[in-house]
Protein backbone atom coordinates (compact mmCIF):
# COMPACT_ATOMS: atom_id res chain seq x y z
CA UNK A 1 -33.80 53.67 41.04
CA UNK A 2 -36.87 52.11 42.74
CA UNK A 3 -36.31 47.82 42.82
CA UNK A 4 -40.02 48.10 41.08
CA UNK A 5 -38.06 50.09 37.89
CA UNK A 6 -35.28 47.42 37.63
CA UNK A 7 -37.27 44.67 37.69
CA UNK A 8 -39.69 46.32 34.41
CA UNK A 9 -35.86 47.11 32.99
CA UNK A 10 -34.76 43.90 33.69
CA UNK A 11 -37.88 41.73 32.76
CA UNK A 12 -37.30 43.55 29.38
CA UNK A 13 -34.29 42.86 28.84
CA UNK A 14 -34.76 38.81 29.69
CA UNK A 15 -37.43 39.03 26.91
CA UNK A 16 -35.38 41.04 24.29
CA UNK A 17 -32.13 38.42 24.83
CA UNK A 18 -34.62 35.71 24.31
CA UNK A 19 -36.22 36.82 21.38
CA UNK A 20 -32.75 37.51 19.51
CA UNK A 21 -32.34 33.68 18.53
CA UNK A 22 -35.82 33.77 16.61
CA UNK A 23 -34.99 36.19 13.31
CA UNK A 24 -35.39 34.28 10.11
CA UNK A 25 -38.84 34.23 9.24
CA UNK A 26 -41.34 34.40 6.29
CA UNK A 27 -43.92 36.68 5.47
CA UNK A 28 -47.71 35.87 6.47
CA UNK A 29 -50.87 36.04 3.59
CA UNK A 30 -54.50 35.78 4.52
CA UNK A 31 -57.50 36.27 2.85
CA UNK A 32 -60.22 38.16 3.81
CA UNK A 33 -63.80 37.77 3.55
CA UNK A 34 -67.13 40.70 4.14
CA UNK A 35 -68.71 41.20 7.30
CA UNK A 36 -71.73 43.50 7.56
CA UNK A 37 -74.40 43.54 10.46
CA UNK A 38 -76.26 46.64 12.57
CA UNK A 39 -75.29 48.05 15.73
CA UNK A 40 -77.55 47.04 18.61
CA UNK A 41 -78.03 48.27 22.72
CA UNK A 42 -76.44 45.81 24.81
CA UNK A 43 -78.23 43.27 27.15
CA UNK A 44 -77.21 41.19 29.68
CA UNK A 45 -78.61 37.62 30.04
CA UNK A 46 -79.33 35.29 33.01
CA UNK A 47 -76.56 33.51 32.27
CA UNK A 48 -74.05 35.48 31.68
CA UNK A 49 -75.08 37.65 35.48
CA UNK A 50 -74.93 34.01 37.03
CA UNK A 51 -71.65 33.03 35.50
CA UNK A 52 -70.24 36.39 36.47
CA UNK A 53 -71.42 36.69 39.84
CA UNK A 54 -70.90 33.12 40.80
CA UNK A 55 -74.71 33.04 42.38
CA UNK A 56 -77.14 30.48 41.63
CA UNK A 57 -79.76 29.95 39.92
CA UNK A 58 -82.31 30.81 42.93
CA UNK A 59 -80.48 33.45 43.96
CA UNK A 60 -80.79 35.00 40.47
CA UNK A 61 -84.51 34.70 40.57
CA UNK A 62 -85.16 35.91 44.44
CA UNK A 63 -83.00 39.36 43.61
CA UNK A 64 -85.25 39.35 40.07
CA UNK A 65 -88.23 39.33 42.08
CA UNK A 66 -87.36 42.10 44.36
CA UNK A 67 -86.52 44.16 40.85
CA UNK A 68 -89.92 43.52 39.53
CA UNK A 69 -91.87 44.22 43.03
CA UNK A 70 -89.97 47.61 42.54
CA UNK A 71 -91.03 48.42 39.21
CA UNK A 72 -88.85 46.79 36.73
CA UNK A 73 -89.54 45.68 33.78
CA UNK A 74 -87.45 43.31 31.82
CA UNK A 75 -87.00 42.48 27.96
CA UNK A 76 -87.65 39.13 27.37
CA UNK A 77 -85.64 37.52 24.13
CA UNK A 78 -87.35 35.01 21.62
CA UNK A 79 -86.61 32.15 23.57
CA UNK A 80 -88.50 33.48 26.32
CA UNK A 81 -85.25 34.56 28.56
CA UNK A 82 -84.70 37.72 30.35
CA UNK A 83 -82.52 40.21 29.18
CA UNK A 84 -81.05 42.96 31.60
CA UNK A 85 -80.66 46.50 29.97
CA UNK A 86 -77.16 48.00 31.40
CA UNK A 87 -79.04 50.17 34.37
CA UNK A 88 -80.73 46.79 34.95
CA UNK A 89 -77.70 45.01 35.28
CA UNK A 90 -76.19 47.65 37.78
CA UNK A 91 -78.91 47.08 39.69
CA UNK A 92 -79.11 43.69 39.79
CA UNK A 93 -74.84 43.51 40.68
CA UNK A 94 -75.42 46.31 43.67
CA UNK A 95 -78.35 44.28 45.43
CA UNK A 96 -76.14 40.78 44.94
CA UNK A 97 -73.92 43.07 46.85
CA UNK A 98 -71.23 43.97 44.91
CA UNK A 99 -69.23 47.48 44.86
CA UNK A 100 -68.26 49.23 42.07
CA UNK A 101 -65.17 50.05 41.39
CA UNK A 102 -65.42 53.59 42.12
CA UNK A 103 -66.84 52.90 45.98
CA UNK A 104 -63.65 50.54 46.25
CA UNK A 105 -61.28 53.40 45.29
CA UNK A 106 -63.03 55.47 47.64
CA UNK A 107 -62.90 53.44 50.71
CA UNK A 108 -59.47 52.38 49.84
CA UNK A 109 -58.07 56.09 48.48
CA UNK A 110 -56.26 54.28 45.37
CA UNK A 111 -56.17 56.27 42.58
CA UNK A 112 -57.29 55.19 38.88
CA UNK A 113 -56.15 52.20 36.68
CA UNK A 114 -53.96 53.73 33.76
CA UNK A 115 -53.43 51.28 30.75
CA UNK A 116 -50.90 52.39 27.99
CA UNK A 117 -50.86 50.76 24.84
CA UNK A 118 -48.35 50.98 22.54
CA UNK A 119 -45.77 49.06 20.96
CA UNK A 120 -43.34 50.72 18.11
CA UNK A 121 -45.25 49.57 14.81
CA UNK A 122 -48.42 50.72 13.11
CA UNK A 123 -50.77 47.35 11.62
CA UNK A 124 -50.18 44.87 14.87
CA UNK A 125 -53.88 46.12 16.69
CA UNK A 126 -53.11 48.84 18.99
CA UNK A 127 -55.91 50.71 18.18
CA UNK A 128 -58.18 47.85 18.54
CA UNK A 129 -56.90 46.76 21.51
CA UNK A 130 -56.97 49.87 23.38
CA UNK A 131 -60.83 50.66 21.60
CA UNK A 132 -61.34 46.76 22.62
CA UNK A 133 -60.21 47.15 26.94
CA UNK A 134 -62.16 50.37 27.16
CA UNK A 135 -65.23 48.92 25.13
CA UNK A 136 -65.80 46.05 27.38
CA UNK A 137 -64.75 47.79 30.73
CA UNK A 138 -67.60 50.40 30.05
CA UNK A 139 -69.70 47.40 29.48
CA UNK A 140 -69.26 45.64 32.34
CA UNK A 141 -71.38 45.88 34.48
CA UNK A 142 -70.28 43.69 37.69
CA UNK A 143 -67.19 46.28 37.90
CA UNK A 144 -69.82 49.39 36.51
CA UNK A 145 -66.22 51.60 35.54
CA UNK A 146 -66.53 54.93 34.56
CA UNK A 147 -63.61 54.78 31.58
CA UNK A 148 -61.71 57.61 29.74
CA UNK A 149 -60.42 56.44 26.35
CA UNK A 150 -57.61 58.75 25.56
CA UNK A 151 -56.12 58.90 21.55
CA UNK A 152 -52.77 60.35 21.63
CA UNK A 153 -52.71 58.96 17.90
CA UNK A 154 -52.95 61.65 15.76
CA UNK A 155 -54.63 59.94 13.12
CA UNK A 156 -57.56 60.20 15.58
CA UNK A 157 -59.44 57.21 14.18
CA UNK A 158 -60.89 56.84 17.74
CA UNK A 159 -63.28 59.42 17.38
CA UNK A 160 -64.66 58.31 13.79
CA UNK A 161 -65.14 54.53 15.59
CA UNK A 162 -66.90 55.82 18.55
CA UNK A 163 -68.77 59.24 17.94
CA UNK A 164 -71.97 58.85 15.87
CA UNK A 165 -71.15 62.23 14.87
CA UNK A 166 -67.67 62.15 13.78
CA UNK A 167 -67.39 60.15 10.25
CA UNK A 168 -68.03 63.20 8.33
CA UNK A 169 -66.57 65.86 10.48
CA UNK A 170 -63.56 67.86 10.23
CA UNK A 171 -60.73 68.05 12.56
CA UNK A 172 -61.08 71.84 13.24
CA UNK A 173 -64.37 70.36 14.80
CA UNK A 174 -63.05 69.12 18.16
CA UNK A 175 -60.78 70.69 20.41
CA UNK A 176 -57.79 68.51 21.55
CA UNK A 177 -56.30 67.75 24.75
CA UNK A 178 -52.78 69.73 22.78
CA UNK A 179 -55.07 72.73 21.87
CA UNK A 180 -55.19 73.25 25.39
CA UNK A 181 -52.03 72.24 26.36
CA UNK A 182 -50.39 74.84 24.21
CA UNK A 183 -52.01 77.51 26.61
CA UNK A 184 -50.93 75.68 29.81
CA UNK A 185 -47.36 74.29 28.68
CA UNK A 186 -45.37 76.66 30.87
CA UNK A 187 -47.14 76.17 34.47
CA UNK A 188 -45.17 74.70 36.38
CA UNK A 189 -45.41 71.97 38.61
CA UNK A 190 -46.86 73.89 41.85
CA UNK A 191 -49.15 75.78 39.45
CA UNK A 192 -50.39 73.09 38.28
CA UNK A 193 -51.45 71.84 41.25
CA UNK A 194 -53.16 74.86 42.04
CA UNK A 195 -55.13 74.59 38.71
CA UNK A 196 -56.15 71.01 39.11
CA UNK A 197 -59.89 71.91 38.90
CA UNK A 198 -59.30 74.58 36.44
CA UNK A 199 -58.00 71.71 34.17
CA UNK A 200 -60.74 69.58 35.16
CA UNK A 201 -63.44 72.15 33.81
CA UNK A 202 -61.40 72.94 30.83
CA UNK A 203 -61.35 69.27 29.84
CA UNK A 204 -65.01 67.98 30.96
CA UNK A 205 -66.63 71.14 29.04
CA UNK A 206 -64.39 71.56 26.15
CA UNK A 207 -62.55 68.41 25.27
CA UNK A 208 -63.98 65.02 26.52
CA UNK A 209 -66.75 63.68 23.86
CA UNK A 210 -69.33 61.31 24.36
CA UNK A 211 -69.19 57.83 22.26
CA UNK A 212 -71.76 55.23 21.69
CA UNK A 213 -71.15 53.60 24.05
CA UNK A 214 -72.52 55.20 27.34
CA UNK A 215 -69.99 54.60 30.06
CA UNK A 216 -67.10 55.93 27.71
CA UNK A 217 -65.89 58.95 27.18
CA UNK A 218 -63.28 60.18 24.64
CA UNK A 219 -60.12 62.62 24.65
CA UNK A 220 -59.68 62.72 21.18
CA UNK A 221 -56.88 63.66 18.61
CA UNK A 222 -56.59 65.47 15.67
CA UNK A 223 -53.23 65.68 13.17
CA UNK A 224 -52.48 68.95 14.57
CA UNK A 225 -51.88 66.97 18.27
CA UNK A 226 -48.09 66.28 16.29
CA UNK A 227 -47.01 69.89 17.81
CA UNK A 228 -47.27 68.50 20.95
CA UNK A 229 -43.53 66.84 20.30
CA UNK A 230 -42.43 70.06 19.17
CA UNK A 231 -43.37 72.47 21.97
CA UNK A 232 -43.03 69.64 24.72
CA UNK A 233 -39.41 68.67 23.50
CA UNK A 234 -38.32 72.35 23.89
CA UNK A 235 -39.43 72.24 27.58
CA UNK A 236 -37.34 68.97 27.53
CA UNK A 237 -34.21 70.82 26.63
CA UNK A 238 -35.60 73.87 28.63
CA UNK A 239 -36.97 72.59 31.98
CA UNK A 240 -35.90 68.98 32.22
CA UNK A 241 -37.60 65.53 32.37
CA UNK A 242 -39.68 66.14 35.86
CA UNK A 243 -41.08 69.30 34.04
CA UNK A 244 -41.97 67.95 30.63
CA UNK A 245 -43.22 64.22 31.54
CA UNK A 246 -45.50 65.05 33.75
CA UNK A 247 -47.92 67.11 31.66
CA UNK A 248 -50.07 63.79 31.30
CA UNK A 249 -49.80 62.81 34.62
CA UNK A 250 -50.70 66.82 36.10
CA UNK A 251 -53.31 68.18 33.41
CA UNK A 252 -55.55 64.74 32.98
CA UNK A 253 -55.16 61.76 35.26
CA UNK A 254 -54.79 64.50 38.71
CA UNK A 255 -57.44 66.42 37.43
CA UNK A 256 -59.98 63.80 36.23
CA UNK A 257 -59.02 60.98 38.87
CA UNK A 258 -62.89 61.62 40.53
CA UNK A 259 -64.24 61.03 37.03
CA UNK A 260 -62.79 58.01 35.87
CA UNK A 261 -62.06 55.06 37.16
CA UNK A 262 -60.23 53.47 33.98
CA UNK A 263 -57.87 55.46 31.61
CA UNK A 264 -56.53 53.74 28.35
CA UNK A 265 -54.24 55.83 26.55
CA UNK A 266 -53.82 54.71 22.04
CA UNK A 267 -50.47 55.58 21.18
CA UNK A 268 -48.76 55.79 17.36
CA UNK A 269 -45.72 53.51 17.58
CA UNK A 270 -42.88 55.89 17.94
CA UNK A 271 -41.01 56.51 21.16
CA UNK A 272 -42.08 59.79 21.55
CA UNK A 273 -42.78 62.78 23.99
CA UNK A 274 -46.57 61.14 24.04
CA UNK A 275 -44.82 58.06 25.00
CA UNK A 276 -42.93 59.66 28.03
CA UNK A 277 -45.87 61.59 29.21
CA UNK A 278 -48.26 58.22 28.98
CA UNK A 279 -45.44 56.25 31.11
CA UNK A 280 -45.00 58.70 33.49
CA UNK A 281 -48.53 58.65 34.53
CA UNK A 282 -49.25 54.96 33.68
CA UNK A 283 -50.07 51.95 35.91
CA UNK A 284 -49.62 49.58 33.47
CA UNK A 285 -48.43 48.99 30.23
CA UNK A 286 -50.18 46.25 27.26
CA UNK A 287 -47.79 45.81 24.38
CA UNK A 288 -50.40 44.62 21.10
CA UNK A 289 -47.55 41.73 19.01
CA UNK A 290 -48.38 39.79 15.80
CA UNK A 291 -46.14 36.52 14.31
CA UNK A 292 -45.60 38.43 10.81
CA UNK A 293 -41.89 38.57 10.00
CA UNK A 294 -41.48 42.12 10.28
CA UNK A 295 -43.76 42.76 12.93
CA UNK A 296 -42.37 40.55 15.28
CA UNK A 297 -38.51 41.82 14.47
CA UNK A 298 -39.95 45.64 15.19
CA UNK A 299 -41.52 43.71 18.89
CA UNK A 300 -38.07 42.71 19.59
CA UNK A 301 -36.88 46.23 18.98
CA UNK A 302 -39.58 47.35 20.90
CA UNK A 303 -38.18 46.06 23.95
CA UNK A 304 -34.94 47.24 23.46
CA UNK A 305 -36.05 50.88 22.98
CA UNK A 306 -38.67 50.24 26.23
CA UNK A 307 -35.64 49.17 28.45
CA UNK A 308 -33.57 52.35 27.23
CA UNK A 309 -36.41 54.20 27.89
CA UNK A 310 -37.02 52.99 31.71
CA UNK A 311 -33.60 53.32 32.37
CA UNK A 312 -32.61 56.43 31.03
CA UNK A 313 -35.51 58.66 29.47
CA UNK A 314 -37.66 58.68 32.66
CA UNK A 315 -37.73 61.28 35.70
CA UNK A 316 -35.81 60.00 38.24
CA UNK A 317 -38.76 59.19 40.79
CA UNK A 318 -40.16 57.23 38.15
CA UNK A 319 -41.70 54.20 39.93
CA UNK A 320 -42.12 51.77 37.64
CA UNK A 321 -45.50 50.01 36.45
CA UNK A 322 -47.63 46.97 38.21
CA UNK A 323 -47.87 45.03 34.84
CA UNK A 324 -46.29 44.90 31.76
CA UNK A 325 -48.23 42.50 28.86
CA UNK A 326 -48.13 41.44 25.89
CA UNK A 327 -51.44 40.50 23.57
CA UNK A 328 -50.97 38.68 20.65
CA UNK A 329 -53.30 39.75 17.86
CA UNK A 330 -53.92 38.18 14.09
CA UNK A 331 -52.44 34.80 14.84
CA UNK A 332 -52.83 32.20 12.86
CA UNK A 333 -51.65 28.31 12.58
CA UNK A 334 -52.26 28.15 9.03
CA UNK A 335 -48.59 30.27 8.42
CA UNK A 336 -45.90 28.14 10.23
CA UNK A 337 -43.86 31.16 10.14
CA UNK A 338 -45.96 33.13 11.98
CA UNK A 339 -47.20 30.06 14.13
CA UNK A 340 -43.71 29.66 15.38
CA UNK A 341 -43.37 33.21 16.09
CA UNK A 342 -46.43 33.57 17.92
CA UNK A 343 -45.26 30.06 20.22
CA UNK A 344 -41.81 32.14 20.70
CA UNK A 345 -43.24 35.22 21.84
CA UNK A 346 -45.45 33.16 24.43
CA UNK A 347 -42.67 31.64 25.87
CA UNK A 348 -40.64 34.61 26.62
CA UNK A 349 -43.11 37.42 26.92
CA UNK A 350 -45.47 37.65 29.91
CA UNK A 351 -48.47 37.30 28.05
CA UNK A 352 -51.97 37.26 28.48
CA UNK A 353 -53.54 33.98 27.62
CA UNK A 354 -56.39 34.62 25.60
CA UNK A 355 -54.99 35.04 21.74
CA UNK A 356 -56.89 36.79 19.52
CA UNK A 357 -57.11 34.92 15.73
CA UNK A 358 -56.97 36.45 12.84
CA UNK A 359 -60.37 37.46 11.91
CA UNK A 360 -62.57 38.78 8.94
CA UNK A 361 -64.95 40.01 11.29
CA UNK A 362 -62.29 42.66 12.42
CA UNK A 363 -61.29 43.23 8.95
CA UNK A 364 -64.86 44.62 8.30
CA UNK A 365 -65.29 46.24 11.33
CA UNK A 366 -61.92 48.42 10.23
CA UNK A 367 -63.27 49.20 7.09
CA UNK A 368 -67.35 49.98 8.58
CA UNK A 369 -65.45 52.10 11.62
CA UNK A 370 -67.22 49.90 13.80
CA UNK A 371 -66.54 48.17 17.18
CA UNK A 372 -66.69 44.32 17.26
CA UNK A 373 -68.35 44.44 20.34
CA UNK A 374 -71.64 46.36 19.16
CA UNK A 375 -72.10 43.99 15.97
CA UNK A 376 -75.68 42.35 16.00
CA UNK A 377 -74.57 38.58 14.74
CA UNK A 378 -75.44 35.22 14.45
CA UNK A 379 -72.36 34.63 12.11
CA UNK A 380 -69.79 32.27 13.57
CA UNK A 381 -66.52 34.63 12.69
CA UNK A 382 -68.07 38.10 14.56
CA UNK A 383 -69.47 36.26 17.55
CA UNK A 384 -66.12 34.05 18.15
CA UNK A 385 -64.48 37.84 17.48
CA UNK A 386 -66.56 39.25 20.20
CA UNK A 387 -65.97 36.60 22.86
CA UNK A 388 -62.55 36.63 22.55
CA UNK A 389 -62.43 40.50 23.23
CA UNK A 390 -64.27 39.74 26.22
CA UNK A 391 -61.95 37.15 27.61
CA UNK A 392 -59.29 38.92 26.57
CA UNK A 393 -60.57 41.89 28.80
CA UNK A 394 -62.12 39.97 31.28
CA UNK A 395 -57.99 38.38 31.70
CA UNK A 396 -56.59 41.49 31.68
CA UNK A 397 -58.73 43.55 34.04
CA UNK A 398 -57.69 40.75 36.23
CA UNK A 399 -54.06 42.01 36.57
CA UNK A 400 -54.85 45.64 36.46
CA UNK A 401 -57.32 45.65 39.36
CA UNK A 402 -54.85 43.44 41.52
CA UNK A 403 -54.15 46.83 43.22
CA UNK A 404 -57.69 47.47 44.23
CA UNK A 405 -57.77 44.29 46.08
């Protein structure tokens, strides 16, 4: 066992103990109010490049100049401000001097960032967090990441958020990373080496879907994705962990690590062969965690299946992940209850500081299958929503590119 696996096993394990004292709790009520604006294109303002970049104010200006002598042409907002489209803004970051994340990966031969997120109970955000980190990475345009979103929740609500095309449409209607899987299940681990590229092609022309948002691509699921954890259990039993963990790692993240820079992989709560496959291949691993009673006793659980499954479930050469974190989502200090879960969580769980509130902005944006992040707003609730995706993101992406640096 690599010391990088026992320390995730036993950081766990400090965190479940802890959390055992806190049991008796209440149940949380909140009331919800509508939402509704349009979806817009995404700019990028002066201030926000500055504050980014850490240049000043001059600096700014000179590399705008140079821009415009070369044919830009920027928006300018009411107040008179320019606004950077997202080609802009790449522009503008790669003449302050500042590589992508793909040229670092290159020079430095490090392979792709790839964020599981999952914890082991439906209703506590995992969906929006996942939709939320792959969102604003594909909008960001100092790190300008190329980012897979990959739904291994067969409810597939990924799809109906992020393809204009997909509200309506039946599942029969995509093809699923498991369609193909069921033809390639039994190659085995030298063939699938060999048919790196031959995955690649299947998956790029077939599979992967656009979304909405330009920098994002989609793997997406349909209900049908459930007989993956039929036929991959039987090669479980049949060929062992090595053989049937590693279909994640062999048939997308080998295949597509020269497409994307960013993989986040949705995941339904249980502790399933998705789960094992996801691990396997992951870098890192954010566990979504809310202060409601029952939520916060199935976190504590969580953990306890999560060590069993490090320890035990995993190949043997298994070596462990760079971060493990914990997002608290729906908080609020109105409850006590859940106040007092949400302080007890946060002082045994690494966590990542930014907390995201309870919010009727992402209420409505469940119910108008809608990201946050592309709401046109002036309204107080959506904007204070969208900013704390952002730091939220702009925290995490922090830890997760500590191995590029």
């Amino acid at each position: 066992m690599t010391n990088l696996r026992a320390e995730n096993i036993q950081a766990l394990k400090r965190q479940r103990t802890a959390l055992e004292k806190h049991r008796k709790v209440k149940s949380m009520t909140s009331g919800k109010v509508e939402v509704k604006e349009e979806l817009i294109e995404q700019f990028y303002s002066k201030k926000q490049l500055v504050g980014a970049l850490n240049i000043s104010d001059a600096q700014f200006e000179e590399v705008k100049k140079g821009m415009i002598e070369d044919g830009y042409i920027f928006n300018q907002n009411n107040s008179n401000q320019y606004q950077l489209d997202r080609v802009q803004a790449i522009e503008f970051v790669k003449r302050c001097g500042v590589k992508s994340f793909k040229e670092i990966r290159k020079e430095k031969n490090i392979s792709p960032s790839v964020v599981v997120v999952q914890t082991a109970k439906g209703g506590v955000g995992k969906s929006t967090t996942a939709q939320g980190v792959a969102i604003e990475a594909a909008l960001d345009p100092i790190r300008n990441m190329r980012v897979c979103l990959v739904d291994f929740d067969p409810q597939g609500t990924q799809r109906v958020f992020l393809s204009k095309e997909a509200v309506d449409a039946k599942d029969d209607n995509y093809i699923s990373f498991v369609d193909k899987f069921q033809d390639w299940m039994d190659d085995d681990l030298e063939t699938r080496k060999e048919k790196r590229e031959f995955y690649r092609n299947e998956l790029l022309e077939d599979v992967i879907i656009p979304t909405s948002v330009p920098a994002l691509k989609l793997i997406p699921s349909v209900l049908t994705d459930l007989s993956f954890q039929l036929y991959s259990s039987a090669k479980l039993l049949e060929e062992g962990k090595q053989f049937s963990m590693s279909y994640v790692r062999d048939m997308i993240i080998e295949p597509l690590k020269d497409d994307f820079d960013l993989f986040v992989f949705d995941l339904g709560p249980s502790p399933d062969m998705f789960l094992m496959n996801a691990l396997y291949a992951a870098t890192d691993l954010l566990m979504p965690a809310t202060g409601k009673p029952i939520d916060f006793r199935a976190y504590e659980k969580h953990l306890v299946n999560l060590e069993y499954v490090f320890k035990e479930m995993l190949p043997e050469d298994w070596k462990g992940l760079n971060s493990i974190k914990t997002i608290i989502n729906r908080a609020t200090k109105a409850d006590k209850v859940v106040w007092k879960n949400v302080s007890t969580i946060l002082s045994v769980s690494d966590c990542l500081p930014e907390i995201i509130q309870e919010s009727v902005a992402f209420s409505q944006s469940a119910e108008d299958y809608k990201p946050i992040q592309l709401y046109k707003t002036r309204k107080a609730s959506v904007r204070e929503a969208q900013n704390s995706m952002n730091r939220l993101y702009q925290s995490y992406i922090d830890v997760v590119s500590e191995r590029f640096l």
